[in-house]
N, C-alpha and C. Protein backbone atom coordinates (compact mmCIF):
# COMPACT_ATOMS: atom_id res chain seq x y z
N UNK A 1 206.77 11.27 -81.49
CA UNK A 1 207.87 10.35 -81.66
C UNK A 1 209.05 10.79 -80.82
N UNK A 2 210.14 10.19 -80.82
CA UNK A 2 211.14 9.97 -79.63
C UNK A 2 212.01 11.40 -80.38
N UNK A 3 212.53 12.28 -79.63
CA UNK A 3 213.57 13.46 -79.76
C UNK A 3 214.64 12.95 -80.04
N UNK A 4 215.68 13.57 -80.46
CA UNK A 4 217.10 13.25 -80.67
C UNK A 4 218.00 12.69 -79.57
N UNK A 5 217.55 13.30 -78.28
CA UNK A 5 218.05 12.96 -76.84
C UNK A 5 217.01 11.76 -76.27
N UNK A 6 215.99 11.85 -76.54
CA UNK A 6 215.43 10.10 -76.39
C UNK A 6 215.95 9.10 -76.55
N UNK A 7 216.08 9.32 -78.38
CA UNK A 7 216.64 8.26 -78.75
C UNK A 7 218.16 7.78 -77.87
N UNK A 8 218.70 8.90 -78.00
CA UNK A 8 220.31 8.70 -77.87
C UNK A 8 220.27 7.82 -76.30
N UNK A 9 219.04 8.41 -75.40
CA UNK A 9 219.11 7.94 -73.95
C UNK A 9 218.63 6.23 -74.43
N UNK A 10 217.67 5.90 -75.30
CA UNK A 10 217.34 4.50 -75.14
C UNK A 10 218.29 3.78 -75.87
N UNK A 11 218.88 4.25 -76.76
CA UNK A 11 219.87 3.08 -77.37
C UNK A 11 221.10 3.15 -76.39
N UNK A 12 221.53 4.06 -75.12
CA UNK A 12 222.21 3.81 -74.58
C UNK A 12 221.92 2.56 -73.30
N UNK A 13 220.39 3.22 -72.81
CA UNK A 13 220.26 2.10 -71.81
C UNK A 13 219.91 0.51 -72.92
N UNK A 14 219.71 0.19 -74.25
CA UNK A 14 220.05 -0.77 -74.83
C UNK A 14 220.66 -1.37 -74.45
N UNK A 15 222.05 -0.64 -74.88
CA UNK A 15 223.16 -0.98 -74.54
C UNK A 15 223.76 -1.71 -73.20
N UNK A 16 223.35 -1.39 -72.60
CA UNK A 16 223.61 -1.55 -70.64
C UNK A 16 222.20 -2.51 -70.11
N UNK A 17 221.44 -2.81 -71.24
CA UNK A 17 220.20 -3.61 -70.76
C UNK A 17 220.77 -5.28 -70.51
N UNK A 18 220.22 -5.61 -69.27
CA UNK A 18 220.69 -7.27 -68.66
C UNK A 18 220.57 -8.13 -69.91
N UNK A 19 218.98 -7.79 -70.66
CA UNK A 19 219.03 -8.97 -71.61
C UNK A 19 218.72 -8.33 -73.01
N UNK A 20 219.89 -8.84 -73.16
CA UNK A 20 221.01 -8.45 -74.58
C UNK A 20 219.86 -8.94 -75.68
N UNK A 21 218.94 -9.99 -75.82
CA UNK A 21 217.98 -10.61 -76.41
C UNK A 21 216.95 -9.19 -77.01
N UNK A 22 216.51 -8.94 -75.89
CA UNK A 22 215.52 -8.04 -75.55
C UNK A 22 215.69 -6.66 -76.13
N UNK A 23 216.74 -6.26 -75.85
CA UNK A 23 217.89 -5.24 -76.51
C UNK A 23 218.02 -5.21 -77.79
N UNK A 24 218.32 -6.10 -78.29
CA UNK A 24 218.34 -6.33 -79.60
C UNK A 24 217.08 -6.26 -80.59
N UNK A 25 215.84 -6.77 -80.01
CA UNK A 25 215.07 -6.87 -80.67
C UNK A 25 213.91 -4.84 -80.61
N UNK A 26 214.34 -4.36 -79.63
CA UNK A 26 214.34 -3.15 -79.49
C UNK A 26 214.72 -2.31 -80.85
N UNK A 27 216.09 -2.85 -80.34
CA UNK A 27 216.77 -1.92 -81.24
C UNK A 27 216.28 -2.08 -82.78
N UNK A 28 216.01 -3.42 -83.19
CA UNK A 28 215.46 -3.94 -84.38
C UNK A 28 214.20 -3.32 -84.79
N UNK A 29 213.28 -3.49 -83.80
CA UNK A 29 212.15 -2.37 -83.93
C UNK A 29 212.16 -1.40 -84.32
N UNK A 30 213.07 -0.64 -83.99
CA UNK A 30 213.57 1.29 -84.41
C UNK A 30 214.38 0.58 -85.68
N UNK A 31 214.64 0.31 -86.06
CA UNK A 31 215.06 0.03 -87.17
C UNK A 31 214.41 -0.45 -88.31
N UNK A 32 213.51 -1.48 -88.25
CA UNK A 32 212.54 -1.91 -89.05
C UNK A 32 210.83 -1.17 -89.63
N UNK A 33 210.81 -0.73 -88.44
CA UNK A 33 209.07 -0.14 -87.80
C UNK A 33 208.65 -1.85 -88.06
N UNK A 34 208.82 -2.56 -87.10
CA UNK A 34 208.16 -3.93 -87.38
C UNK A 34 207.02 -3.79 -85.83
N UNK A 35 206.17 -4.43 -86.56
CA UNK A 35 205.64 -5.13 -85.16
C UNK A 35 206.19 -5.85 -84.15
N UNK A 36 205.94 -5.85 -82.50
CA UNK A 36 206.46 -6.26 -81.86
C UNK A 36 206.30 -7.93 -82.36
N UNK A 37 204.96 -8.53 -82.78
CA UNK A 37 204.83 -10.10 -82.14
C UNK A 37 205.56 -10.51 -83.99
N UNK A 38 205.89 -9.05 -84.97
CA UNK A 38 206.90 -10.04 -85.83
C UNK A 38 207.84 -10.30 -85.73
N UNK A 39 208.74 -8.96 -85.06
CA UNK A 39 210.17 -9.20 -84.87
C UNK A 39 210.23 -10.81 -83.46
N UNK A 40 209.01 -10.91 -82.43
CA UNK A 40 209.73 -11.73 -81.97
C UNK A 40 209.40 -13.41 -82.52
N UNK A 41 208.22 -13.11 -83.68
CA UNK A 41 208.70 -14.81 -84.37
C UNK A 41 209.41 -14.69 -85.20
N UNK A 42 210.01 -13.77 -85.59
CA UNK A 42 211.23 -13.52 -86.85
C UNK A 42 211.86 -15.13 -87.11
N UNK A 43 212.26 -15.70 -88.40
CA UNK A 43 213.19 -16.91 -88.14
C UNK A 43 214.05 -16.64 -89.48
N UNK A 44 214.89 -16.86 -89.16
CA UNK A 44 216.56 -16.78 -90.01
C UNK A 44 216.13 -17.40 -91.73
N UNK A 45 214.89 -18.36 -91.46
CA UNK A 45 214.69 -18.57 -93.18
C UNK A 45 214.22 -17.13 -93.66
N UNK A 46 213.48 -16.17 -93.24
CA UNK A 46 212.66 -15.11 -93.64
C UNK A 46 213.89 -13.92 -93.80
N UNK A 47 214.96 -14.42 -93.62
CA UNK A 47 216.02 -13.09 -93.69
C UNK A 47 216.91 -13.34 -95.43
N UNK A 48 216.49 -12.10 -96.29
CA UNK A 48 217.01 -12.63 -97.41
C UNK A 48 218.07 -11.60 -97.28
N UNK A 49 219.74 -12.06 -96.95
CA UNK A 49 220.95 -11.12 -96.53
C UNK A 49 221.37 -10.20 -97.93
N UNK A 50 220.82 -10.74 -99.49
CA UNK A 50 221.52 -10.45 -100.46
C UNK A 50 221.01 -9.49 -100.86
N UNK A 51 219.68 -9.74 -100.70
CA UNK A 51 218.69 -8.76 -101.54
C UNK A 51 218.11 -7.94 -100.54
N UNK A 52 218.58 -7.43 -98.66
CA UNK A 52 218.06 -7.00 -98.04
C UNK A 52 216.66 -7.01 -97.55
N UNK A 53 216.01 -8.31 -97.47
CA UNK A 53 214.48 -8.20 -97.66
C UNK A 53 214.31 -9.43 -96.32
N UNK A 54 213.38 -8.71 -95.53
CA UNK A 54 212.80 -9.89 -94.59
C UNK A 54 211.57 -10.08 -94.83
N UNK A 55 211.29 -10.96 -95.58
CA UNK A 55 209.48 -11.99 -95.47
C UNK A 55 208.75 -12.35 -93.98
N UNK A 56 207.76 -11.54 -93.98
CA UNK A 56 206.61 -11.54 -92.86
C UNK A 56 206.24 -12.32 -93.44
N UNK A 57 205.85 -14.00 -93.19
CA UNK A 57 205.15 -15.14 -93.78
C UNK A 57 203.67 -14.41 -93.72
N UNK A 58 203.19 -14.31 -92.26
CA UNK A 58 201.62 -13.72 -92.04
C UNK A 58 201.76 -12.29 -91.23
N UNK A 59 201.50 -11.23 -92.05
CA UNK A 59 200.87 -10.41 -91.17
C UNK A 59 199.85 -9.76 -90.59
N UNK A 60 199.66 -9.14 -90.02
CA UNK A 60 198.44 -8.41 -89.51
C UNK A 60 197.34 -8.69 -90.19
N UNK A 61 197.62 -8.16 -92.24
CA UNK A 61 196.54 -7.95 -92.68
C UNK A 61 196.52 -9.83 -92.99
N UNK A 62 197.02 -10.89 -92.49
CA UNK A 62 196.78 -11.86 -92.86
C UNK A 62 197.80 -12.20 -94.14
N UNK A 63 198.82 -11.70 -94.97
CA UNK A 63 199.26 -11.93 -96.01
C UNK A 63 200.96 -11.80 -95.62
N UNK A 64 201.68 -11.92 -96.31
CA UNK A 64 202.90 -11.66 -96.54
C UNK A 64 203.18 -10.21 -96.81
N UNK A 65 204.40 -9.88 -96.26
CA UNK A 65 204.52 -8.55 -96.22
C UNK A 65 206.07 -8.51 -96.39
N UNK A 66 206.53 -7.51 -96.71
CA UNK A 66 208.20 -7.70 -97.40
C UNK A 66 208.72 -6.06 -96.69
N UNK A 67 209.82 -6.36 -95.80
CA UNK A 67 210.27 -5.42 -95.13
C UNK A 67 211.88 -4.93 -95.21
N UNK A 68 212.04 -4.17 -95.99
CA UNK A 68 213.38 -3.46 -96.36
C UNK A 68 214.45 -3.49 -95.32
N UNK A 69 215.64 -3.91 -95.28
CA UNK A 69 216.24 -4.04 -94.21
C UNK A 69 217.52 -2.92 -94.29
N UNK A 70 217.67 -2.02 -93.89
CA UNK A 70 218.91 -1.07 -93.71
C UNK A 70 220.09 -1.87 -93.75
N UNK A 71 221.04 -1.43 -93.88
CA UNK A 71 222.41 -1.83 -92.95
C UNK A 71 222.71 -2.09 -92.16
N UNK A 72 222.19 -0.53 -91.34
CA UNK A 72 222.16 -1.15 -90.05
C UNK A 72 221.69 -2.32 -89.42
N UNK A 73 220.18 -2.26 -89.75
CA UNK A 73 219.53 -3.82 -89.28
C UNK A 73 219.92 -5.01 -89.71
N UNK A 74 221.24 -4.96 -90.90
CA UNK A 74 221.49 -6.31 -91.62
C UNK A 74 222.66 -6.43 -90.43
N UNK A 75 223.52 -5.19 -89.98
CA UNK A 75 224.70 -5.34 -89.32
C UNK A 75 224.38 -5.93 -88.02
N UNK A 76 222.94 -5.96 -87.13
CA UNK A 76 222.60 -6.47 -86.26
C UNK A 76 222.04 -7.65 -86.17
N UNK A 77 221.34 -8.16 -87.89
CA UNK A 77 221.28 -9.41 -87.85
C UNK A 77 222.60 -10.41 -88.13
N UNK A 78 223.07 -9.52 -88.32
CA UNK A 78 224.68 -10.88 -88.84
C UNK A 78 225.78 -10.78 -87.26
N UNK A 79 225.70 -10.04 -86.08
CA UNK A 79 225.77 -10.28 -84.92
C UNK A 79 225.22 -11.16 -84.36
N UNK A 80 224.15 -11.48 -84.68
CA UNK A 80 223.01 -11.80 -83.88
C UNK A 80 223.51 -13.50 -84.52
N UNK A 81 223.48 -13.38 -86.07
CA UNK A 81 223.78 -14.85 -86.28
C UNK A 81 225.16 -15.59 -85.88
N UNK A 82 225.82 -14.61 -85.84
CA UNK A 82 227.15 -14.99 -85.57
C UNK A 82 227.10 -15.75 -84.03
N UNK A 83 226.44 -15.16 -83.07
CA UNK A 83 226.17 -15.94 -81.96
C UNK A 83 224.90 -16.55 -81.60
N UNK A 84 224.42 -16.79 -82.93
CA UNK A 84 223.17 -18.09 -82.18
C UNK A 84 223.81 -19.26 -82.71
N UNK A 85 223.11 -20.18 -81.84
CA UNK A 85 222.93 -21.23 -82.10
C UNK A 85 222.26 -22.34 -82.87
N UNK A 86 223.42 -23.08 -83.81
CA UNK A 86 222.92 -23.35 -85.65
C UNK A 86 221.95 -24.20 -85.66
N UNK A 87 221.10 -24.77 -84.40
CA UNK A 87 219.86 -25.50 -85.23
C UNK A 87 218.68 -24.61 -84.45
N UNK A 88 218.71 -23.38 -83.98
CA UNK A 88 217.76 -22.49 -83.61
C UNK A 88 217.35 -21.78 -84.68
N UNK A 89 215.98 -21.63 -85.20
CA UNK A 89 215.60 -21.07 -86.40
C UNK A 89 215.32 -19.60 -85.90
N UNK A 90 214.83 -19.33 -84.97
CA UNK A 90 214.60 -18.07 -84.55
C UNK A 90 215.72 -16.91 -84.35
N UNK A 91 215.35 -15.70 -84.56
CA UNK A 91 216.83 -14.78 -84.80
C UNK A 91 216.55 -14.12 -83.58
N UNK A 92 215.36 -14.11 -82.72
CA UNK A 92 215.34 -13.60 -81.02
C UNK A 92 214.98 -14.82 -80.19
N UNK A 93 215.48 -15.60 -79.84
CA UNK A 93 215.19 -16.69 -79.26
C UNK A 93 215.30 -16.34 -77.75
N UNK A 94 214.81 -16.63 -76.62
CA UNK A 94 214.60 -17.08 -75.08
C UNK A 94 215.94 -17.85 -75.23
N UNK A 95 217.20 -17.53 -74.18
CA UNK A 95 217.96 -17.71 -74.05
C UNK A 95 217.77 -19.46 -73.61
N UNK A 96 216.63 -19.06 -72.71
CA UNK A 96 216.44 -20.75 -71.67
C UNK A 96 216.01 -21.98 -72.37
N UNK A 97 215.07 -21.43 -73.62
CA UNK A 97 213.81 -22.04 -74.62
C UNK A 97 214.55 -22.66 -75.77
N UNK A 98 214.95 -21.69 -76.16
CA UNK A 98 215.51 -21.25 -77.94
C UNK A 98 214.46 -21.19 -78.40
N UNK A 99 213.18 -20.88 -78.06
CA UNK A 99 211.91 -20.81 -78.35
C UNK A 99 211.96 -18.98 -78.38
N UNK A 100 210.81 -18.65 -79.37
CA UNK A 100 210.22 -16.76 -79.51
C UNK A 100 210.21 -16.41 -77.98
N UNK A 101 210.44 -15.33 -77.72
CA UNK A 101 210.56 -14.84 -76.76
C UNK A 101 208.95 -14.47 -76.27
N UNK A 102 208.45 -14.36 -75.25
CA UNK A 102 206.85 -14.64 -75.05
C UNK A 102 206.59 -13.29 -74.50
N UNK A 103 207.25 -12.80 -73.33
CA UNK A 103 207.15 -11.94 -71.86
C UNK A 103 208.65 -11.34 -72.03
N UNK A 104 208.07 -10.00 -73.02
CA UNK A 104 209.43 -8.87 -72.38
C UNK A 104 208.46 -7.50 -72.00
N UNK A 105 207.66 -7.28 -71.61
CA UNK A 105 207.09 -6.27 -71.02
C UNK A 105 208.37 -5.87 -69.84
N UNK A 106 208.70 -7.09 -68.65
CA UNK A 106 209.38 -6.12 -67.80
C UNK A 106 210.52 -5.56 -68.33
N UNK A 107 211.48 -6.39 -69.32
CA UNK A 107 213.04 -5.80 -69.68
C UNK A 107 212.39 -4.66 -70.15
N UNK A 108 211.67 -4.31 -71.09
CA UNK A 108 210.86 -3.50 -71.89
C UNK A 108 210.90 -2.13 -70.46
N UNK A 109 210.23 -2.35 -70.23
CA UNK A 109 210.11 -1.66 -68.68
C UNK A 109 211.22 -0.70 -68.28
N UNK A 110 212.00 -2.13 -67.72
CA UNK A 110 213.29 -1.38 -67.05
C UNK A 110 214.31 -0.35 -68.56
N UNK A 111 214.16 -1.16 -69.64
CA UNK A 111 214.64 0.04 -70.51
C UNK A 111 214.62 1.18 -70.56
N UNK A 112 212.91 1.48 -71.01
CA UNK A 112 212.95 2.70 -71.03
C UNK A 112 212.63 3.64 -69.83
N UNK A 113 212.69 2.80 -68.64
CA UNK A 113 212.59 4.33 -67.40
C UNK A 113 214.00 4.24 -67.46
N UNK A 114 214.94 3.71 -67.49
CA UNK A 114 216.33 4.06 -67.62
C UNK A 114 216.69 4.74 -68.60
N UNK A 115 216.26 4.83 -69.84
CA UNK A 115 215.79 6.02 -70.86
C UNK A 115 215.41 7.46 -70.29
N UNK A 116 214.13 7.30 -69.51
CA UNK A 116 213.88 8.44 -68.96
C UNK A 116 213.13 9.13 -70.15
N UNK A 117 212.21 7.67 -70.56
CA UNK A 117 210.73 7.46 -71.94
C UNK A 117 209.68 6.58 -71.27
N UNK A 118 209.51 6.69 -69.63
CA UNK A 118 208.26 5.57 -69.32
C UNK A 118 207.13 5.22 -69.99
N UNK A 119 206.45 6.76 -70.34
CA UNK A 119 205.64 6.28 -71.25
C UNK A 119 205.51 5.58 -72.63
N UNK A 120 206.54 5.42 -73.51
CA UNK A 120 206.91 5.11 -74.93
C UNK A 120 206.10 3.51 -74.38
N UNK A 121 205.63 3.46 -75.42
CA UNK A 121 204.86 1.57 -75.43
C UNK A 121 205.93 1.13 -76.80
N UNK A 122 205.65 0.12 -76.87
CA UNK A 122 207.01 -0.78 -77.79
C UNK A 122 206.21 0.18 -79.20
N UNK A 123 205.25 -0.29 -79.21
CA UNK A 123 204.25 -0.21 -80.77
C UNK A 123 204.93 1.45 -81.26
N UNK A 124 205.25 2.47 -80.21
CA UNK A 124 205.09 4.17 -80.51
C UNK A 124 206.62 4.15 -81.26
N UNK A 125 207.63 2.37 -81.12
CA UNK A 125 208.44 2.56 -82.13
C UNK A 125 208.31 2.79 -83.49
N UNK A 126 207.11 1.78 -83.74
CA UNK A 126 206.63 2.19 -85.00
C UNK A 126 206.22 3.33 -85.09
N UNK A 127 205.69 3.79 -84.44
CA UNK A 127 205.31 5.35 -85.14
C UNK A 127 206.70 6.43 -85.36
N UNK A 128 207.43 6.18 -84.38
CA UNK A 128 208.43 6.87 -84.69
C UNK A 128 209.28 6.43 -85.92
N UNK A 129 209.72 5.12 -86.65
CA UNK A 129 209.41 4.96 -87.25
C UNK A 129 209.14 5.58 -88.62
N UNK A 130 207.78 5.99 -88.84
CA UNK A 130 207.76 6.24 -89.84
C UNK A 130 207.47 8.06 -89.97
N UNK A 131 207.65 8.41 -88.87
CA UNK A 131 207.97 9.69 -88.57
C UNK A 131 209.20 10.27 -89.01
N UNK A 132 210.14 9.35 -88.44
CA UNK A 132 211.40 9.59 -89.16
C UNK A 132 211.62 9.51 -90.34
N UNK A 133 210.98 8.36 -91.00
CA UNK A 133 211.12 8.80 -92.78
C UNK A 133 210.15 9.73 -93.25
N UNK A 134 209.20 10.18 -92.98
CA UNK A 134 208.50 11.61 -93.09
C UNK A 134 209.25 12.65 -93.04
N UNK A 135 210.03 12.72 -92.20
CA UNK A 135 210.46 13.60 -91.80
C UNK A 135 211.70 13.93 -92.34
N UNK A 136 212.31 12.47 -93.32
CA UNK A 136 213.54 12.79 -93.98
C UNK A 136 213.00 12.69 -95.26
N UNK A 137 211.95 12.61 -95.52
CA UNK A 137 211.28 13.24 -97.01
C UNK A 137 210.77 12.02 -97.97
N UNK A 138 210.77 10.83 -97.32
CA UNK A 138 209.91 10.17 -97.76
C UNK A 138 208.73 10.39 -98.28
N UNK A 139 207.74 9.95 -99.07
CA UNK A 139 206.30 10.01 -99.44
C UNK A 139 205.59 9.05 -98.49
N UNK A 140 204.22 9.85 -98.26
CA UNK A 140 203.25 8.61 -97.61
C UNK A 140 203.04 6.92 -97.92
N UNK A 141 203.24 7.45 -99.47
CA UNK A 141 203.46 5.97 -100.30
C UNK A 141 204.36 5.12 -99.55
N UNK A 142 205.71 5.68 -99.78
CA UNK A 142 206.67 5.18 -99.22
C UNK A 142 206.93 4.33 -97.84
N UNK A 143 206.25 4.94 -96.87
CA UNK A 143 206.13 4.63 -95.81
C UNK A 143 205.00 3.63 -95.57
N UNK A 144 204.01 3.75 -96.40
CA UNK A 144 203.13 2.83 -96.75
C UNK A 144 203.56 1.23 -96.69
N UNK A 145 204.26 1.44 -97.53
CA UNK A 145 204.36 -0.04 -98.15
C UNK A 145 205.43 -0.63 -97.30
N UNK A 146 206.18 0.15 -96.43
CA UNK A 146 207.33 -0.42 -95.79
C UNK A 146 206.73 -0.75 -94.30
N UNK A 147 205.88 -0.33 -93.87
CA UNK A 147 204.77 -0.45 -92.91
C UNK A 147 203.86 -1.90 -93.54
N UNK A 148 203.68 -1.77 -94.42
CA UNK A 148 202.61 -3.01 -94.94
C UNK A 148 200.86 -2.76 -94.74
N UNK A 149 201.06 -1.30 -94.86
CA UNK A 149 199.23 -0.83 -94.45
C UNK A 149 198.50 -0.72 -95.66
N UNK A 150 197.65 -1.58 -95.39
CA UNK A 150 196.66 -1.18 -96.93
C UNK A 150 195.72 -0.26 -97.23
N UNK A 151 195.22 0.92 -96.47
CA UNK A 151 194.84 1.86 -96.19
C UNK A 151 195.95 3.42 -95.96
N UNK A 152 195.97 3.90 -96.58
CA UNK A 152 196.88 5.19 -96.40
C UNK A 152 196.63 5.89 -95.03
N UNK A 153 195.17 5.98 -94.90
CA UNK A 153 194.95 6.66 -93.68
C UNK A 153 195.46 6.18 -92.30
N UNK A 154 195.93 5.22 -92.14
CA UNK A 154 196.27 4.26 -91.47
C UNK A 154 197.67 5.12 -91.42
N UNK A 155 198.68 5.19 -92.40
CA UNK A 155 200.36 5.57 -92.63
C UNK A 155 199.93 7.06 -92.03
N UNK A 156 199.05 7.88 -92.11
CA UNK A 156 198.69 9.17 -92.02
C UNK A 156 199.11 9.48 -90.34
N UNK A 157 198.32 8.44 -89.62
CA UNK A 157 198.08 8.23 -88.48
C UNK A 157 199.34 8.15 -87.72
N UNK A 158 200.59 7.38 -88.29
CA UNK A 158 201.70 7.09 -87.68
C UNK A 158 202.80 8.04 -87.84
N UNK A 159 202.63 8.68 -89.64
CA UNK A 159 203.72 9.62 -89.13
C UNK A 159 203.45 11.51 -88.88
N UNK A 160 204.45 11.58 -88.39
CA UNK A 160 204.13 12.67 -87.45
C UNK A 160 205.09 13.48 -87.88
N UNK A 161 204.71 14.84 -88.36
CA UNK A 161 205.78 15.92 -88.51
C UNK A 161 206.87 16.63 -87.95
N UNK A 162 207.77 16.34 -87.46
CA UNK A 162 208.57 17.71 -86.48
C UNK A 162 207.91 19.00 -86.98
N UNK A 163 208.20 19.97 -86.08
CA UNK A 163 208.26 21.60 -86.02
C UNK A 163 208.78 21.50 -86.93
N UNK A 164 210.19 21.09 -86.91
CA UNK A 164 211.18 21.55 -87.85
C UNK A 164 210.86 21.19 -88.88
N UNK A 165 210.11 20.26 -89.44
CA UNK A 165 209.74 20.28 -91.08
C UNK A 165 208.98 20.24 -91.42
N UNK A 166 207.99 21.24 -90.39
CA UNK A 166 206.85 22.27 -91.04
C UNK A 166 207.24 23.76 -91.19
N UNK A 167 208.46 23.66 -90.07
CA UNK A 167 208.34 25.27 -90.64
C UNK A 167 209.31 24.93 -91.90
N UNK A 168 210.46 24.19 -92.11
CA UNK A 168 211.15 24.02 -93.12
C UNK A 168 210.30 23.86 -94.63
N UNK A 169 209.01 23.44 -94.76
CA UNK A 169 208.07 23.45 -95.81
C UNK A 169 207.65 25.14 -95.85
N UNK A 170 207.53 25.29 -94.69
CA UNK A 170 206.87 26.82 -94.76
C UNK A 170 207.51 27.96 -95.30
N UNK A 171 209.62 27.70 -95.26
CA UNK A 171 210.16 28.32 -95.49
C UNK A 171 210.47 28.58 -96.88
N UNK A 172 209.98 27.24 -97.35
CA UNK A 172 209.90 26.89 -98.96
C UNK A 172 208.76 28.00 -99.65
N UNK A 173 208.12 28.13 -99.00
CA UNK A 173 207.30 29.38 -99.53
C UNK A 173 207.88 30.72 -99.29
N UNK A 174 208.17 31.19 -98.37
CA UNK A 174 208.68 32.26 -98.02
C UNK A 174 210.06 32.43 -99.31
N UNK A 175 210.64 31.83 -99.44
CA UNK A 175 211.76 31.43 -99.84
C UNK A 175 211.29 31.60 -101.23
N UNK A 176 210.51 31.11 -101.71
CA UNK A 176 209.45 31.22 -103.77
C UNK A 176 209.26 33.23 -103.62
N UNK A 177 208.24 33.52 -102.45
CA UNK A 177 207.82 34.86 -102.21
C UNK A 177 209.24 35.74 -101.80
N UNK A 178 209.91 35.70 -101.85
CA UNK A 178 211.28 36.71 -101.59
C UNK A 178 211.96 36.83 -103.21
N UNK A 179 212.09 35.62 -103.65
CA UNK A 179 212.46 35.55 -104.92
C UNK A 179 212.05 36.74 -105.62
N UNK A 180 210.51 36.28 -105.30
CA UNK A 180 209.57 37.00 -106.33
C UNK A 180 209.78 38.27 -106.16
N UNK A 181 210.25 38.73 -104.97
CA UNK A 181 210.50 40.63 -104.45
C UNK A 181 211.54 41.22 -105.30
N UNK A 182 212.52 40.35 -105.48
CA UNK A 182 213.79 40.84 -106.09
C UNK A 182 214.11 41.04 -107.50
């Protein structure tokens, strides 16, 4: 998953990215762990602002899926509404279309080598993702269900430990065994 200086490099070239669309829905990604082809049919009925909850009508596994929305991601959808346009249902719309956005491989592109992350594919957001709540002490469960995987082994697969909080588990022992010396 993406380092501390990754990140900081891609949400900057975000920032400075031509299409602000594209950008956004990036950034939404690291924020959600959504799939790329949900965030880009996302539509403004599926955003519940009160109760923090966005409804995946169909996902992957074919069903509805219910995705926790941060702050942050609420603070980027209420930008986002503030400047669309009120009979566009979509919350990433094709500037030209007002239609889902189809073809961002190249913005995608130019992002992250301006990142200086060529390799990162959109999807390794998700993994990072749920790496990051692993890693801030979430349960597999947890990450489970906010992912929408019906298989655990599946959540197993995506998140990924830092160093730092394996040896920080490890120290938890060391830390029981010193006790015990004294």
């Amino acid at each position: 998953y993406l380092s501390d200086q990754e990140l900081h490099n891609l949400l900057q070239a975000l920032k400075q990215s031509r299409s602000k669309v594209v950008g956004d829905v990036v950034h939404f990604l690291l924020l959600t762990g959504a799939r790329r082809g949900e965030a880009l049919q996302a539509r403004w009925q599926d955003m519940d602002f009160e109760r923090q909850i966005w409804t995946v009508p169909l996902s992957k596994s074919g069903k509805a899926r219910y995705v926790p929305l941060s702050d942050a991601a609420l603070e980027l959808l209420n930008r986002r509404l503030n400047q669309a346009q009120s009979d566009c249902p979509y919350v990433f719309p094709s500037p030209k279309t007002g239609q889902p956005l189809r073809h961002i491989y190249h913005a995608w592109h130019t992002i992250r080598t301006k990142a200086g992350i060529p390799d990162v594919r959109m999807h390794d957001l998700r993994h990072n993702f749920a790496s990051v709540l692993v890693n801030q002490g979430c349960s597999l469960y947890e990450v489970q269900k906010i992912l929408g995987h019906a298989d655990s082994k599946t959540t197993q697969r995506y998140a990924h430990l830092s160093q730092e909080s394996l040896i920080n588990a490890a120290n938890l022992v060391g830390g029981q065994i010193l006790k015990g010396q004294s």
